[in-house]
PDB file of N, CA and C in Angstrom:
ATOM      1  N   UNK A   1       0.857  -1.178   0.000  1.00  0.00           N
ATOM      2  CA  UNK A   1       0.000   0.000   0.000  1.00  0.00           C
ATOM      3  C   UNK A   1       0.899   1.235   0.000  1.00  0.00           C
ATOM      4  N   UNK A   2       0.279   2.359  -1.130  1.00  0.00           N
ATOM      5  CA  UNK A   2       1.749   3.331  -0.841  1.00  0.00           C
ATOM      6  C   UNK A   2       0.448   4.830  -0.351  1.00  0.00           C
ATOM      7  N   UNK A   3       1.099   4.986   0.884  1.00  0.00           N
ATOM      8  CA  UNK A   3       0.430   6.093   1.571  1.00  0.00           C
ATOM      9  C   UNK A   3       1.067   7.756   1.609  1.00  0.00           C
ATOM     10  N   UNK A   4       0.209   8.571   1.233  1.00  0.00           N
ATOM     11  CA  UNK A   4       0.347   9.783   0.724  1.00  0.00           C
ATOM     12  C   UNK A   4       1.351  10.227   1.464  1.00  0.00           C
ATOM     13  N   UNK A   5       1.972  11.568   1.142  1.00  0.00           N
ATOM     14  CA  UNK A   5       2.342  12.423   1.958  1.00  0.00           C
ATOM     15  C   UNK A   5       1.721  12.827   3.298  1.00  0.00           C
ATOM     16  N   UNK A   6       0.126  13.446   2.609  1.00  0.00           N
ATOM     17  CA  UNK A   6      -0.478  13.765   4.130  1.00  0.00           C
ATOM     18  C   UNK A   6      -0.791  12.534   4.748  1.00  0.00           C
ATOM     19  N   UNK A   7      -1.296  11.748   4.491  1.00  0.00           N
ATOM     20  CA  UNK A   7      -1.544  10.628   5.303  1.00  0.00           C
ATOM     21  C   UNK A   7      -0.166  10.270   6.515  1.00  0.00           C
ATOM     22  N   UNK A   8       1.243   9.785   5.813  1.00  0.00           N
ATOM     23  CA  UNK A   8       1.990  10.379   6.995  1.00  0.00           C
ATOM     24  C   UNK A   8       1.924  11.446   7.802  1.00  0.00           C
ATOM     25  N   UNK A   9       1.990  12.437   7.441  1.00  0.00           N
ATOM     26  CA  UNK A   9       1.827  13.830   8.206  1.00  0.00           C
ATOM     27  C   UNK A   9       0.581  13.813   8.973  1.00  0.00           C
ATOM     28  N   UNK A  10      -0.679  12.966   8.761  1.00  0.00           N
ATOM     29  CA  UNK A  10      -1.514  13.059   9.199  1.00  0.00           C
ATOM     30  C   UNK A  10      -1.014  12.025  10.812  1.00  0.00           C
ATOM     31  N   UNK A  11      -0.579  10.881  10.463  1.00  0.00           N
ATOM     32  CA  UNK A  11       0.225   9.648  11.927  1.00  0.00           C
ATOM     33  C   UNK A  11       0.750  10.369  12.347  1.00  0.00           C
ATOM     34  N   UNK A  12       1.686  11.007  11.547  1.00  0.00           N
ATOM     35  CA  UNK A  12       2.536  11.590  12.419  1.00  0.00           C
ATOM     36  C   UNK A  12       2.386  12.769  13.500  1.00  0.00           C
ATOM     37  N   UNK A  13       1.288  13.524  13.108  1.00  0.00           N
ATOM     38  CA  UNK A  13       0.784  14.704  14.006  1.00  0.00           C
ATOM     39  C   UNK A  13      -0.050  13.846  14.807  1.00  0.00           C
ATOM     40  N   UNK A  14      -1.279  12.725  15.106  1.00  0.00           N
ATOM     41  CA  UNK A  14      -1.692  11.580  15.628  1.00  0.00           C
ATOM     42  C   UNK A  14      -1.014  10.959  17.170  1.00  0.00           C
ATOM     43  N   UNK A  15       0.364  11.147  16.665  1.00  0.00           N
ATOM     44  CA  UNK A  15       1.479  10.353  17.598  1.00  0.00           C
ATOM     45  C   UNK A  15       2.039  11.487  18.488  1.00  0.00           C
ATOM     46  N   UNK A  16       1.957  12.008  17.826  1.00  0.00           N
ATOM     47  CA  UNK A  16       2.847  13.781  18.144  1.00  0.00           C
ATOM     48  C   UNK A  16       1.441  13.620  19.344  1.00  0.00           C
ATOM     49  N   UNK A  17       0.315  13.778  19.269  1.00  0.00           N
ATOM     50  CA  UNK A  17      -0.176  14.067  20.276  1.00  0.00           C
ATOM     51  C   UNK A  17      -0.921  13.702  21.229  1.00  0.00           C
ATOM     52  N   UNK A  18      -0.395  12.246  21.253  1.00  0.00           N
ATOM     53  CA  UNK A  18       0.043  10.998  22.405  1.00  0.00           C
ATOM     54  C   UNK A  18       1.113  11.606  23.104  1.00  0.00           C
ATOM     55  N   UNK A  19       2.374  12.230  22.604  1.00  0.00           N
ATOM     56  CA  UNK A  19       3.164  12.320  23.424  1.00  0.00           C
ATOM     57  C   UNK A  19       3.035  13.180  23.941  1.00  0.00           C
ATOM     58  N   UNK A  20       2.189  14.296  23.594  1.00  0.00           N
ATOM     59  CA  UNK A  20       2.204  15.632  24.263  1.00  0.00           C
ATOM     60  C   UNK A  20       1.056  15.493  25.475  1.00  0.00           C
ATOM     61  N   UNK A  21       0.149  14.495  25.083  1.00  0.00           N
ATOM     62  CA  UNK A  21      -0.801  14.138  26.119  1.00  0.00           C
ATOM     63  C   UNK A  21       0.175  13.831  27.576  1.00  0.00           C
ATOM     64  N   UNK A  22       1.125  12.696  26.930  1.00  0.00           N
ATOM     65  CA  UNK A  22       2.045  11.970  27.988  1.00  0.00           C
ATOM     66  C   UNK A  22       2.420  12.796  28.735  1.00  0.00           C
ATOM     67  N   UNK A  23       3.569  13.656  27.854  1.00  0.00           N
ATOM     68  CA  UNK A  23       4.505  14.603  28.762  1.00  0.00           C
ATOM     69  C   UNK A  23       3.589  15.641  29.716  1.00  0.00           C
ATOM     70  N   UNK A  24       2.595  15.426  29.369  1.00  0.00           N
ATOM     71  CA  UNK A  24       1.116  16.180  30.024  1.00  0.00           C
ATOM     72  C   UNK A  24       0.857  15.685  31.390  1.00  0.00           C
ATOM     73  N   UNK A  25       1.029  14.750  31.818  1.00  0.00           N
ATOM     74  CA  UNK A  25       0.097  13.146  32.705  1.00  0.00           C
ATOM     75  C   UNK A  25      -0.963  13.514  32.143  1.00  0.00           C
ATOM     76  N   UNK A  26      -1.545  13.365  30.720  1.00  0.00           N
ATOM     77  CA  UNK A  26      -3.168  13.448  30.835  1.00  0.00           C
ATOM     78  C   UNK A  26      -3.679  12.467  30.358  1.00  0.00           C
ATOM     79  N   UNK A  27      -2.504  11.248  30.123  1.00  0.00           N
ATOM     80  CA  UNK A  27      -2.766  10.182  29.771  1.00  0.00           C
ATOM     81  C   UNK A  27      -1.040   9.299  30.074  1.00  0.00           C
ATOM     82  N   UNK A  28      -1.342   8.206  30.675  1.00  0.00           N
ATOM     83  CA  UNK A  28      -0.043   7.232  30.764  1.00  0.00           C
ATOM     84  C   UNK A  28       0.921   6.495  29.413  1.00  0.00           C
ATOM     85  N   UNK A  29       0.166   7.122  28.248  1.00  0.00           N
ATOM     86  CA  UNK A  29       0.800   6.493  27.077  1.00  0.00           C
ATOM     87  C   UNK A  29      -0.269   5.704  25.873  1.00  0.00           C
ATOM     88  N   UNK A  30       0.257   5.157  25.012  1.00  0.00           N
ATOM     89  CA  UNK A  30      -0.413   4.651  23.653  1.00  0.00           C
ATOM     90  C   UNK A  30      -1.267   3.546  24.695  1.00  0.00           C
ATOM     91  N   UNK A  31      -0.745   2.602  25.591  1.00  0.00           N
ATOM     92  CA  UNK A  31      -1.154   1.278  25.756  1.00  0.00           C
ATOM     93  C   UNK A  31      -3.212   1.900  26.921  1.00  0.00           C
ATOM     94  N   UNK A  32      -2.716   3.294  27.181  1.00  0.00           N
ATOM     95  CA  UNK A  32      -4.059   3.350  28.174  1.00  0.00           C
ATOM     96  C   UNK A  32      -4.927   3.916  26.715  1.00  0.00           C
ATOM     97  N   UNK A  33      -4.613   4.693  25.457  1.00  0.00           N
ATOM     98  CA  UNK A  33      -6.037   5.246  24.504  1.00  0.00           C
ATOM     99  C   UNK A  33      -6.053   3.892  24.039  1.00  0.00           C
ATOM    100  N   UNK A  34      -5.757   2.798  23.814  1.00  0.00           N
ATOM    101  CA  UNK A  34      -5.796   1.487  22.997  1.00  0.00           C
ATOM    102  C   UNK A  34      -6.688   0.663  24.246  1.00  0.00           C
ATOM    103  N   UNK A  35      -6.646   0.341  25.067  1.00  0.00           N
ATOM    104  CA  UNK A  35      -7.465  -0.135  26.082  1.00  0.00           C
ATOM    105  C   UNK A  35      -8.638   0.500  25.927  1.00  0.00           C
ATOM    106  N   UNK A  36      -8.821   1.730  26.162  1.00  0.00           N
ATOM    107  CA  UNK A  36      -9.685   2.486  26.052  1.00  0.00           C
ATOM    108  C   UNK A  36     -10.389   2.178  25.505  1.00  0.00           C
ATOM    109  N   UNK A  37     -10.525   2.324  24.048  1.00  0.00           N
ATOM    110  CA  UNK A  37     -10.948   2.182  22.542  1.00  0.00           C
ATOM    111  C   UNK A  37     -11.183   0.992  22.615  1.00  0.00           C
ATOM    112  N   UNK A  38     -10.547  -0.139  22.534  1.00  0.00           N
ATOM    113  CA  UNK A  38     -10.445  -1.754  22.374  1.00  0.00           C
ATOM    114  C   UNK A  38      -9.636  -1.898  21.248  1.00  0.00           C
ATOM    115  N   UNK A  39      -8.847  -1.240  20.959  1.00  0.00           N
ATOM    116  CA  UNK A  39      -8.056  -1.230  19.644  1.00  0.00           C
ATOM    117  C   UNK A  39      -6.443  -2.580  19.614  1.00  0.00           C
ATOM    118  N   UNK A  40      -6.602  -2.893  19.112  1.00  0.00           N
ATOM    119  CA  UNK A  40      -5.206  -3.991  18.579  1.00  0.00           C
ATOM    120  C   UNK A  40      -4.153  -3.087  19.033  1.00  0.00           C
ATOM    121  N   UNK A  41      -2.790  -3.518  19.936  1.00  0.00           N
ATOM    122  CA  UNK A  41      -2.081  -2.356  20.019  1.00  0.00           C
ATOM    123  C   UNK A  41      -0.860  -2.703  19.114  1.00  0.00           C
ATOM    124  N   UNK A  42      -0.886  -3.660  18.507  1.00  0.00           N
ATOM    125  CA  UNK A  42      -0.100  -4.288  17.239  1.00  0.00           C
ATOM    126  C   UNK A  42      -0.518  -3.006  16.502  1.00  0.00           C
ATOM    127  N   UNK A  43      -1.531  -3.348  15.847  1.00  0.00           N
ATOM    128  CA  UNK A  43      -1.975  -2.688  14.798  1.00  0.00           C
ATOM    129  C   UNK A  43      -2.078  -0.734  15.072  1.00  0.00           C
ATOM    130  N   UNK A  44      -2.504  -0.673  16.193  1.00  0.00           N
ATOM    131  CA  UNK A  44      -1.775   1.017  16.449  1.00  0.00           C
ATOM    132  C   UNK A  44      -0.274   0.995  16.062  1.00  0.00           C
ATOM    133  N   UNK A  45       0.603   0.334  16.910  1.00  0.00           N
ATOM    134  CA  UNK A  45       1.397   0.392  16.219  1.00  0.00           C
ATOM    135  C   UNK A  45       2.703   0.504  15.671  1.00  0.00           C
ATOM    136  N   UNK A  46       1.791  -0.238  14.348  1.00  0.00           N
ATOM    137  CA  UNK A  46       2.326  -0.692  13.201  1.00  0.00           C
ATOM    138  C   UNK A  46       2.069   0.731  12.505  1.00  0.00           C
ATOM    139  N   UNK A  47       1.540   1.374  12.879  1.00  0.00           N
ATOM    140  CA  UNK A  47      -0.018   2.796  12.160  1.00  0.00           C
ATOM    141  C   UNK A  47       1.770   4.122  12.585  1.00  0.00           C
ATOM    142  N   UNK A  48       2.276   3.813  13.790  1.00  0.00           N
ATOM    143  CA  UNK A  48       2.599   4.403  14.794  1.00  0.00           C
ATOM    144  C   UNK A  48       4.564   4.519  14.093  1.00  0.00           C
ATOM    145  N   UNK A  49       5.003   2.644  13.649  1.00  0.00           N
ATOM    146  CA  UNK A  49       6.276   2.440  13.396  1.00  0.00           C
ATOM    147  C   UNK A  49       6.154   2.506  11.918  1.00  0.00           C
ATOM    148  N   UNK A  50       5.132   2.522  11.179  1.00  0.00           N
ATOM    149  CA  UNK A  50       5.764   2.317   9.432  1.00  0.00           C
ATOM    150  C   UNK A  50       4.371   2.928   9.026  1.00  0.00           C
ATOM    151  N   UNK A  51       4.100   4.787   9.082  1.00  0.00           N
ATOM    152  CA  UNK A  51       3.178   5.110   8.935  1.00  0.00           C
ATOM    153  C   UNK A  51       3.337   5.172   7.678  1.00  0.00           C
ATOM    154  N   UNK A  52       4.417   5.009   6.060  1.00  0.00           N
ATOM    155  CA  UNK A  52       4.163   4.745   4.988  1.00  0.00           C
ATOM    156  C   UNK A  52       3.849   3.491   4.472  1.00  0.00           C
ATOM    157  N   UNK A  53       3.329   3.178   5.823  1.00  0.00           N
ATOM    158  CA  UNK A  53       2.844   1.198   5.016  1.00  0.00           C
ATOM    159  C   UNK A  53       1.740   0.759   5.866  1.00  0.00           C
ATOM    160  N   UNK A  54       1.278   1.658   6.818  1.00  0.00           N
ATOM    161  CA  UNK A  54      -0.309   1.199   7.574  1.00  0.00           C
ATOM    162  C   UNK A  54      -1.148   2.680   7.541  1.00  0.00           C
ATOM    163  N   UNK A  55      -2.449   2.779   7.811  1.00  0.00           N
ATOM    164  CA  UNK A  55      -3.147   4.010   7.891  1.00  0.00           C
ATOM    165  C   UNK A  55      -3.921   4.117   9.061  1.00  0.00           C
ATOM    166  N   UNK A  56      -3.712   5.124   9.611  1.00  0.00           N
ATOM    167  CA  UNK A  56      -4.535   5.392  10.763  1.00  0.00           C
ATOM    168  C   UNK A  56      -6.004   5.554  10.477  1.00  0.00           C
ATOM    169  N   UNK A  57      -6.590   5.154  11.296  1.00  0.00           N
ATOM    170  CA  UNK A  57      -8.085   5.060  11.204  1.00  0.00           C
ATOM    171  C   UNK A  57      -8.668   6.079  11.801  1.00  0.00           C
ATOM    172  N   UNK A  58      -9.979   6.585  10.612  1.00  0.00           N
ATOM    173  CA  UNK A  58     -10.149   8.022  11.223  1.00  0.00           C
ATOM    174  C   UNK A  58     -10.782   7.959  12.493  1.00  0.00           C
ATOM    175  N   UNK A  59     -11.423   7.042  12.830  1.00  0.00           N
ATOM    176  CA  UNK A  59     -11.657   6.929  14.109  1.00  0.00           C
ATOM    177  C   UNK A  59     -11.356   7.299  15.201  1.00  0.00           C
ATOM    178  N   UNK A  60     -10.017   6.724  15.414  1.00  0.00           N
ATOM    179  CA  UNK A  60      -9.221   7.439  16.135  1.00  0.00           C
ATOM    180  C   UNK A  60      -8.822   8.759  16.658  1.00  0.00           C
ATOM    181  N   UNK A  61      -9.044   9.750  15.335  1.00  0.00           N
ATOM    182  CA  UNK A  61      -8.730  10.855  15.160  1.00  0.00           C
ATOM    183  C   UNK A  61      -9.953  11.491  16.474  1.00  0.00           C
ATOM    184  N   UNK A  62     -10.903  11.136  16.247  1.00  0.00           N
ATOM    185  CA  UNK A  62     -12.595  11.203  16.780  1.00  0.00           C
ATOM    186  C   UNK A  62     -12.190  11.046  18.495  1.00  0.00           C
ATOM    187  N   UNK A  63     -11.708   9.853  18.802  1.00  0.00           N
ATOM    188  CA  UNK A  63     -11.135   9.173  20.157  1.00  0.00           C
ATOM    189  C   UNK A  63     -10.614  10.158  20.824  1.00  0.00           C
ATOM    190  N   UNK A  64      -9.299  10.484  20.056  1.00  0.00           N
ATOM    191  CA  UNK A  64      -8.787  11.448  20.618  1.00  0.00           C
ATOM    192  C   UNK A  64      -9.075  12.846  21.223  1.00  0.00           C
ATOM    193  N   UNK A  65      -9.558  13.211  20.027  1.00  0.00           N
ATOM    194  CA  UNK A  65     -10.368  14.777  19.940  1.00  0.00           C
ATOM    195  C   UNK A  65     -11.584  14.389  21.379  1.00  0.00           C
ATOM    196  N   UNK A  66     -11.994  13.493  21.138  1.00  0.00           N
ATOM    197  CA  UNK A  66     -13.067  13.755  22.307  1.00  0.00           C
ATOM    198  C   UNK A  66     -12.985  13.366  23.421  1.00  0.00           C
ATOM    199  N   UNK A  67     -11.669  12.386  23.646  1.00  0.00           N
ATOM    200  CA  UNK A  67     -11.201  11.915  25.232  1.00  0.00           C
ATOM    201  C   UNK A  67     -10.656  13.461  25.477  1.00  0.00           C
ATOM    202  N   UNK A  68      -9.721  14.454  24.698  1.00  0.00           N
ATOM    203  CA  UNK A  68      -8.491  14.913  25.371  1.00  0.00           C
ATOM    204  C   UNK A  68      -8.437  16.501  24.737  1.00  0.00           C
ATOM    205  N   UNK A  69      -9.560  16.327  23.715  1.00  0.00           N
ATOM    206  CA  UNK A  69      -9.544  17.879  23.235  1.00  0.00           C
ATOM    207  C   UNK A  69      -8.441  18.090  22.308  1.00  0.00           C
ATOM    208  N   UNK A  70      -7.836  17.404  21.300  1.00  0.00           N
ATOM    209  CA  UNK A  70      -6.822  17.642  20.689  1.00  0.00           C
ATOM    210  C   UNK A  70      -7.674  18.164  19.589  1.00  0.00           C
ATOM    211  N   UNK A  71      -7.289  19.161  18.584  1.00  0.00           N
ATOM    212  CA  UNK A  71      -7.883  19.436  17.334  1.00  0.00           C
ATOM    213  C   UNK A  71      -7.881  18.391  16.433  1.00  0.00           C
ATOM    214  N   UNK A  72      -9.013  18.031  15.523  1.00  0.00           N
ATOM    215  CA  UNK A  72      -8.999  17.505  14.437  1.00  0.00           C
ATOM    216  C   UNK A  72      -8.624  18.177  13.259  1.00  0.00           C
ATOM    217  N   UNK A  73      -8.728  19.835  13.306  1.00  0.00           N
ATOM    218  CA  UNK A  73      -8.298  20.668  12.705  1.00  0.00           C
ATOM    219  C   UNK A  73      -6.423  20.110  12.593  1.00  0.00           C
ATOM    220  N   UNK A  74      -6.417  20.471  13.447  1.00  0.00           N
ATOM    221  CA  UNK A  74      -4.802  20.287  13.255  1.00  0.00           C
ATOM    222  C   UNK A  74      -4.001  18.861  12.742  1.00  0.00           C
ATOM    223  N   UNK A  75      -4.993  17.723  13.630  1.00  0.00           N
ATOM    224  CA  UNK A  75      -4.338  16.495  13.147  1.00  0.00           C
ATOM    225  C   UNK A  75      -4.217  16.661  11.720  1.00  0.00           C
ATOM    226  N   UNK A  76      -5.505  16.962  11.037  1.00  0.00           N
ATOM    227  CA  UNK A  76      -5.881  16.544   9.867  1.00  0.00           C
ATOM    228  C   UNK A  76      -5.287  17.512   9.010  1.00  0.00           C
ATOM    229  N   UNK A  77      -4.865  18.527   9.351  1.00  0.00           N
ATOM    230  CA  UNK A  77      -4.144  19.513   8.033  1.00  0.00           C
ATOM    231  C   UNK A  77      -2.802  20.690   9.309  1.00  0.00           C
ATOM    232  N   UNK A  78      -2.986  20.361  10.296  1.00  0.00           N
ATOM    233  CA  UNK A  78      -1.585  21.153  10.638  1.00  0.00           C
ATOM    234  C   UNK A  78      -1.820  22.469  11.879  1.00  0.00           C
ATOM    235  N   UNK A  79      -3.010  22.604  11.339  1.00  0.00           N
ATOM    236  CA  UNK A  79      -3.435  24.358  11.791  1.00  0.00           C
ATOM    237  C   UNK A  79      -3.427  24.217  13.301  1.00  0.00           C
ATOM    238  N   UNK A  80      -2.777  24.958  14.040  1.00  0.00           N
ATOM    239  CA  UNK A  80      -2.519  25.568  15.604  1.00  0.00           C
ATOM    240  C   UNK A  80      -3.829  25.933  15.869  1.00  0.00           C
ATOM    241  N   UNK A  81      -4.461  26.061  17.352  1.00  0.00           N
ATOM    242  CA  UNK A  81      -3.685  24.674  18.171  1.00  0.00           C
ATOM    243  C   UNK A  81      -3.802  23.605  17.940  1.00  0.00           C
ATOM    244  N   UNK A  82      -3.159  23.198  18.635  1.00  0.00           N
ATOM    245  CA  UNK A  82      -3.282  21.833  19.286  1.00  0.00           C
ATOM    246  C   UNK A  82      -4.298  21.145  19.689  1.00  0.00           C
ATOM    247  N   UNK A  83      -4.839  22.151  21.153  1.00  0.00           N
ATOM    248  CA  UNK A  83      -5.912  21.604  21.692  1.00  0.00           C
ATOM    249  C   UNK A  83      -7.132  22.571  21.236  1.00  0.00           C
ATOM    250  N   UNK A  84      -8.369  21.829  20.866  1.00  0.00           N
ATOM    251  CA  UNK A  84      -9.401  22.629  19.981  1.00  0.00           C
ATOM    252  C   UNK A  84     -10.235  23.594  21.943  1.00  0.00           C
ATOM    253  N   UNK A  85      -9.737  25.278  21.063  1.00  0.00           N
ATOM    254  CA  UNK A  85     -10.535  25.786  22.185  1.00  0.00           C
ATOM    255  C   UNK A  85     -12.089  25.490  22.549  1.00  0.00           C
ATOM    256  N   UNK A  86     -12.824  24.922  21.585  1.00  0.00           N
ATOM    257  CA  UNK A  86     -14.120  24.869  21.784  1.00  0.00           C
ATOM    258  C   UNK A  86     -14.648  23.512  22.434  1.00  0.00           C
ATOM    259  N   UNK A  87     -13.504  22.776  22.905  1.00  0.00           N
ATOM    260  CA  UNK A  87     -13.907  21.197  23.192  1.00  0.00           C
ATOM    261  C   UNK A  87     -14.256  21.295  24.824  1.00  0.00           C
ATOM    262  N   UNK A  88     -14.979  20.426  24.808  1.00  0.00           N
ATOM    263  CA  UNK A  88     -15.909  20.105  26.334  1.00  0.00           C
ATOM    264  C   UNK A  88     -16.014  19.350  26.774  1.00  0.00           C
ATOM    265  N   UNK A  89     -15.127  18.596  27.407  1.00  0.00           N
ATOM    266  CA  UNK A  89     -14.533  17.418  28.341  1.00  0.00           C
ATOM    267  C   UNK A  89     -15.973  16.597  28.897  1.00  0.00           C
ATOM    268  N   UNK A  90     -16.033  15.256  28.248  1.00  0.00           N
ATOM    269  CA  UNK A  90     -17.611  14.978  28.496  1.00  0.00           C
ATOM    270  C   UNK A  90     -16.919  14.010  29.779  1.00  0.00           C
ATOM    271  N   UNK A  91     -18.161  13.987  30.570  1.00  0.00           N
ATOM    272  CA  UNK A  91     -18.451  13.585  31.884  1.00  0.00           C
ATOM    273  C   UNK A  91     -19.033  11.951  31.533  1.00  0.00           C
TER     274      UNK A  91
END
């Protein structure tokens, strides 16, 4: 499978903000959003080590944004911030 430019750039901003969660404590790492979710943590990743040969699932993108407030704006094309000001930490 040969995966785009953005599609990397897309994992790669994805991962980028796992770690920023981490270095955060607002999460213990990849292995607690994969529990979470019920997700394969093979298959994260694989999404994670050879993002020009697996694709992240937009799903995920969704997971994230709504556990932790990260932008989908940004995953998905770059644009600052990070964390979407309008997100509302559901209970």
């Amino acid at each position: 499978m040969n995966i785009s430019d953005e599609g990397i750039a897309i994992s790669n901003r994805f991962f980028k903000a796992i770690a920023i969660l981490k270095e955060q404590k607002k999460i213990r790492g990849l292995q607690t959003f994969t529990r979470k979710h019920n997700l394969n943590r093979w298959n994260v990743n694989q999404v994670k080590f050879y993002p020009s040969r697996s694709v992240l699932k937009p799903e995920w993108i969704v997971y994230i944004h709504e556990d932790y407030g990260i932008s989908v704006e940004w995953i998905v094309l770059g644009k600052e911030p990070i964390f979407d000001p309008n997100w509302k930490e559901h209970k």
